[in-house]
Protein backbone atom coordinates (compact mmCIF):
# COMPACT_ATOMS: atom_id res chain seq x y z
CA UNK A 1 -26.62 -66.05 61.48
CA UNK A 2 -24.98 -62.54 63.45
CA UNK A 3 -22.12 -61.09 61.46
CA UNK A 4 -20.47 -58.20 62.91
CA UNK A 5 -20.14 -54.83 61.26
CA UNK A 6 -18.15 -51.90 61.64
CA UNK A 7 -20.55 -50.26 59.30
CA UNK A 8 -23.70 -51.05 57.65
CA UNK A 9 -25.84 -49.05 55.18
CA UNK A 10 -29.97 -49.55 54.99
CA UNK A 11 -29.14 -51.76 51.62
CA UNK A 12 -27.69 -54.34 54.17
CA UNK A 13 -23.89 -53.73 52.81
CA UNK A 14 -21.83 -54.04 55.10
CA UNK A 15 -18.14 -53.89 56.57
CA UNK A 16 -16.15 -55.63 58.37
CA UNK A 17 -12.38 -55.31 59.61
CA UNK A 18 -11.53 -55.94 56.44
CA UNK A 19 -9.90 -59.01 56.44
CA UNK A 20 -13.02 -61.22 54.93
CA UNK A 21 -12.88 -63.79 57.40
CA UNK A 22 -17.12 -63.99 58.17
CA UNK A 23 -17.43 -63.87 54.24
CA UNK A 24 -14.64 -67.06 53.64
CA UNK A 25 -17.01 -68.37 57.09
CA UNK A 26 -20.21 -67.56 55.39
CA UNK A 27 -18.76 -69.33 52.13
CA UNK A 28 -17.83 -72.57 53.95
CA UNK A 29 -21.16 -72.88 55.72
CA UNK A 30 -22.72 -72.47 52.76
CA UNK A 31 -20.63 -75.11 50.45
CA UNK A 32 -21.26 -77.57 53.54
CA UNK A 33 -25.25 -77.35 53.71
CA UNK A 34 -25.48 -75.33 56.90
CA UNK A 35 -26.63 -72.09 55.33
CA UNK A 36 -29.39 -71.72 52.68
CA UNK A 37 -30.56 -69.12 50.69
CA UNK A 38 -33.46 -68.64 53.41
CA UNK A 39 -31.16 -68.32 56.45
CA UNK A 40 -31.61 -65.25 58.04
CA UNK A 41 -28.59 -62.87 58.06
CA UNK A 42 -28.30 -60.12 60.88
CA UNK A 43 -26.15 -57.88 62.28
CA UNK A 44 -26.78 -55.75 65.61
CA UNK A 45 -24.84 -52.47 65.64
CA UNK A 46 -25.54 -48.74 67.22
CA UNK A 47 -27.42 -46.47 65.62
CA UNK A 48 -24.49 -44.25 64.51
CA UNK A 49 -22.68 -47.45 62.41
CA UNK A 50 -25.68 -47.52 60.44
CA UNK A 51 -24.68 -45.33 57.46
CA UNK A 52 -26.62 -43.31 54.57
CA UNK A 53 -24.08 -43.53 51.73
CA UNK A 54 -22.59 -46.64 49.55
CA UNK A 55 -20.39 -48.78 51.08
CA UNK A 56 -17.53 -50.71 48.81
CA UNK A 57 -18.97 -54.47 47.91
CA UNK A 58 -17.56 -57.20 45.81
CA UNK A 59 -19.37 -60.59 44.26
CA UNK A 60 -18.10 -62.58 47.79
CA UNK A 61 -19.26 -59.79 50.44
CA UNK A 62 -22.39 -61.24 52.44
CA UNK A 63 -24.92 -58.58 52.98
CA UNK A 64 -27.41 -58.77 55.35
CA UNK A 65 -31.40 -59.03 56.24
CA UNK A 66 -31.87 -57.60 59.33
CA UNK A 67 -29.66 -54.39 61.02
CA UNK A 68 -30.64 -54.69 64.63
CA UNK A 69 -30.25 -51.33 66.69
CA UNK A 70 -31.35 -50.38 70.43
CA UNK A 71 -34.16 -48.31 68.58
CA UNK A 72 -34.89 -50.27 65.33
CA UNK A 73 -34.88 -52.98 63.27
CA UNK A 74 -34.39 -52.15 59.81
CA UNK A 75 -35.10 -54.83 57.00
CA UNK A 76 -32.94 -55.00 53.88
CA UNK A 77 -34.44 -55.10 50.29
CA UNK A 78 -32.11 -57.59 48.61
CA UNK A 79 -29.93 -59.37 50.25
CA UNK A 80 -26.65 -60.43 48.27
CA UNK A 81 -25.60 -64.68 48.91
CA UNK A 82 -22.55 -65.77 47.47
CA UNK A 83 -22.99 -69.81 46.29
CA UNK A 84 -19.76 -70.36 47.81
CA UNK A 85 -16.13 -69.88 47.88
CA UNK A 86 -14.64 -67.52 45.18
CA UNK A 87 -11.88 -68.81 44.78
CA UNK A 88 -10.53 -66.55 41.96
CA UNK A 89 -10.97 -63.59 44.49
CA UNK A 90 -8.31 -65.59 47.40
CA UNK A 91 -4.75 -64.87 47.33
CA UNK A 92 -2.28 -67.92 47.42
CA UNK A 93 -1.25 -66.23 50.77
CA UNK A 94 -4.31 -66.37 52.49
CA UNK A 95 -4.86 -69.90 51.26
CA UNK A 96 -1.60 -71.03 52.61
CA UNK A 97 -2.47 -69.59 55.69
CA UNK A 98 -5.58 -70.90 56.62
CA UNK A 99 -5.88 -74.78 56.97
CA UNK A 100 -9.36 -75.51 55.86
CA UNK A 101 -8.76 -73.57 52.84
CA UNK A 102 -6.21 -75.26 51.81
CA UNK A 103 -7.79 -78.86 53.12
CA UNK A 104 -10.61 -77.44 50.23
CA UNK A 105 -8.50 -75.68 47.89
CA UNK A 106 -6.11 -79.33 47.14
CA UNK A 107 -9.20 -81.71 46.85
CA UNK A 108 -10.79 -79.15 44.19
């Protein structure tokens, strides 16, 4: 699986746009089947988005494997996979506003 990143640290943490939609993706893939614990999680981004410092993570952020830049690939140490949808961490709003979520959320 590619996720995009806006910024990504040699840990594999990494950012988004900030909305969370590839985690809530990642989540749903994962509840359905289609994504195991040894799927292989990459992102491709320039050499200058790959960053030296921390980078803000919570329990549902998807970190990844593999960073992919034009001059190296850079493997991750541990990898963090959320077991599904957190549902505690989704705001009524953003339930309400996405159908599958709330498809998922009612027949909980």
């Amino acid at each position: 699986m590619v996720l995009g990143s806006v910024a990504v640290n040699r840990d594999g943490i990494r950012m988004g746009k900030g909305a969370g939609y590839s985690d809530l993706e990642f989540a749903l893939l994962t509840e359905a089947g289609l994504i195991s614990p040894e799927t292989l999680v990459v992102t491709t981004v320039h050499a200058l988005q790959v960053v030296d410092g921390p980078i803000p993570a919570t329990e549902h952020d998807v970190s990844v494997d593999l960073i992919v830049t034009p001059d190296e690939v850079i493997t991750c140490p541990t990898p963090h996979r959320p077991s599904g949808i957190l549902w505690d961490h989704l705001a009524p709003e953003k339930i309400a506003a996405i159908p599958v979520l709330q498809h998922r959320h009612a027949s909980r």
